[in-house]
N, C-alpha and C. Protein backbone atom coordinates (compact mmCIF):
# COMPACT_ATOMS: atom_id res chain seq x y z
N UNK A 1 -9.62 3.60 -9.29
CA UNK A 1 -9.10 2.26 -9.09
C UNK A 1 -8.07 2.24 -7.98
N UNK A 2 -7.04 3.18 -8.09
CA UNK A 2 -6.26 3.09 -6.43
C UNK A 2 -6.44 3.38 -5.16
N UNK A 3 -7.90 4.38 -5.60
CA UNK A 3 -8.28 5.08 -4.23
C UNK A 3 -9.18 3.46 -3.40
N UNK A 4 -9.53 2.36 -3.82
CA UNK A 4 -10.23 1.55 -3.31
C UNK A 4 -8.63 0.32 -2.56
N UNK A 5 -7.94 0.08 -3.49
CA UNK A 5 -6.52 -0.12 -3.12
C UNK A 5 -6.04 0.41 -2.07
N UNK A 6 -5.79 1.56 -1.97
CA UNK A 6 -5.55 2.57 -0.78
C UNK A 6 -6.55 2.22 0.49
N UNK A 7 -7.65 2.15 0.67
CA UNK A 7 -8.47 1.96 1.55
C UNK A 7 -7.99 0.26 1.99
N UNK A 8 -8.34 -0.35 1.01
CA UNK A 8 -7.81 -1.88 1.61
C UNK A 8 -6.56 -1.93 2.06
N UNK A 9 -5.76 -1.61 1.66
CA UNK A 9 -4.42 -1.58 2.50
C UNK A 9 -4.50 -0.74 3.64
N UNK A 10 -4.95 0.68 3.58
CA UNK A 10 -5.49 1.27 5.40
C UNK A 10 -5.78 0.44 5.93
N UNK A 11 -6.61 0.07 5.75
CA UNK A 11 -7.83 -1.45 6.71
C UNK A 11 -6.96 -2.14 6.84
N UNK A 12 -6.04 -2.94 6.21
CA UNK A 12 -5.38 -4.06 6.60
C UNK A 12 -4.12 -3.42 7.48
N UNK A 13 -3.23 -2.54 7.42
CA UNK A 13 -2.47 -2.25 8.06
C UNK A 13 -2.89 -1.78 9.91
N UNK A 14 -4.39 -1.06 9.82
CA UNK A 14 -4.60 -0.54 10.85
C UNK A 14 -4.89 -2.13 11.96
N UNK A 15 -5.54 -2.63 10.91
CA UNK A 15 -5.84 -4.22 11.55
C UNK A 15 -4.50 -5.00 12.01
N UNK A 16 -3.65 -5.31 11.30
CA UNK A 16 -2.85 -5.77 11.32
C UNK A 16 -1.37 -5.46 12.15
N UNK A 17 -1.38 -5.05 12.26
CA UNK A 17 -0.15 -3.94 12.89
C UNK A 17 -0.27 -3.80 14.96
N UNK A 18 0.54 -4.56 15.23
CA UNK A 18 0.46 -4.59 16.60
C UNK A 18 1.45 -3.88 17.31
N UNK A 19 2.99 -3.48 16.29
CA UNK A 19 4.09 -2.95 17.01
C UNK A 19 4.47 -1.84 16.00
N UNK A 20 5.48 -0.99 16.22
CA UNK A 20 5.37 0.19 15.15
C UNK A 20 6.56 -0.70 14.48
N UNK A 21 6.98 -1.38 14.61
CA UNK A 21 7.55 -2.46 13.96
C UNK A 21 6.96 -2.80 12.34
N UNK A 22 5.95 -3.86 12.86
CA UNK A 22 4.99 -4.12 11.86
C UNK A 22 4.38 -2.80 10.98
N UNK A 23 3.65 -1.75 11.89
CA UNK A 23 3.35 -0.67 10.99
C UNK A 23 4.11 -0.54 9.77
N UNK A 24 5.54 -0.14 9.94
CA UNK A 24 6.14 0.26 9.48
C UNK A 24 6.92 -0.83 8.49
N UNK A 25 6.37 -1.92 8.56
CA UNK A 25 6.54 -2.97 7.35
C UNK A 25 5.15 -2.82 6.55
N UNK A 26 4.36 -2.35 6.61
CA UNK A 26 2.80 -2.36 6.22
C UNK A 26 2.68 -1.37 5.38
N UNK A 27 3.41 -0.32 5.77
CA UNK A 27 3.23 1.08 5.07
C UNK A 27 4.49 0.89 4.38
N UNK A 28 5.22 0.47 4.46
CA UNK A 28 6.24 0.06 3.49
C UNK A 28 5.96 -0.77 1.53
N UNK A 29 5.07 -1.57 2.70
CA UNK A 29 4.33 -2.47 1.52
C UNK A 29 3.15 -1.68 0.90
N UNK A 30 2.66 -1.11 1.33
CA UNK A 30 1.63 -0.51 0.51
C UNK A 30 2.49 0.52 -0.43
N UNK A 31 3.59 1.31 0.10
CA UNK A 31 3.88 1.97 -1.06
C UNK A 31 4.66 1.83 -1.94
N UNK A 32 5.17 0.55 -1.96
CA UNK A 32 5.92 -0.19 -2.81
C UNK A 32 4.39 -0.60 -3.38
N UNK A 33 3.21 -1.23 -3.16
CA UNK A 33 2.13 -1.03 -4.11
C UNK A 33 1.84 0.01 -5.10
N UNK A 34 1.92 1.18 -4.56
CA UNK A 34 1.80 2.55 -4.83
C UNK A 34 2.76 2.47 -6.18
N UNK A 35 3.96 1.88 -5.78
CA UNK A 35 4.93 2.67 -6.97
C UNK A 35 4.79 1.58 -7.93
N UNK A 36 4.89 0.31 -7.86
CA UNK A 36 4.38 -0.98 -8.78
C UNK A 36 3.04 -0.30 -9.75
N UNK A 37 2.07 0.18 -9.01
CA UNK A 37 0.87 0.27 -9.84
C UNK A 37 1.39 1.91 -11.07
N UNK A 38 1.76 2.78 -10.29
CA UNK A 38 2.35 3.70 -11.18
C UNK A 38 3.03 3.51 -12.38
N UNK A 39 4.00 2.78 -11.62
CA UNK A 39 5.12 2.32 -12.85
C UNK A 39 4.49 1.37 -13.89
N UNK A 40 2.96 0.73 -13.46
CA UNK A 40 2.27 0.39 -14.37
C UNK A 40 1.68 0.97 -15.17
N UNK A 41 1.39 2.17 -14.80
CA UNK A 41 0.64 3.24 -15.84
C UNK A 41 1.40 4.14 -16.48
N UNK A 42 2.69 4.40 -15.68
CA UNK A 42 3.64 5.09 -17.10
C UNK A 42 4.14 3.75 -18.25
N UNK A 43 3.74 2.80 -17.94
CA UNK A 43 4.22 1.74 -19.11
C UNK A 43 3.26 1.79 -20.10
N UNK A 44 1.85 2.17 -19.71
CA UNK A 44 0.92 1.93 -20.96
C UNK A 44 0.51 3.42 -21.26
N UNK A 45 1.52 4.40 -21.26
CA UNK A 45 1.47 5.87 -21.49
C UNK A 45 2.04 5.77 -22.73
């Protein structure tokens, strides 16, 4: 389930991202995804 997550956010960042500016708001956001979805699964542990 995250590895398809992971891919859509690649795709959108590589797309999206015109300055290392932006990159670096993109990859920001994805791993603040990253830790949201985690912290979702140590809750139903």
């Amino acid at each position: 389930m995250i590895r398809p997550i992971l891919i859509g956010l690649a795709l959108v960042a590589l797309t999206a991202c015109e300055t290392a500016k932006g990159a670096g708001r993109d990859i920001q956001k994805a791993g603040d995804t990253i830790t949201d979805t985690a912290e979702d699964v140590q809750k139903k542990l």
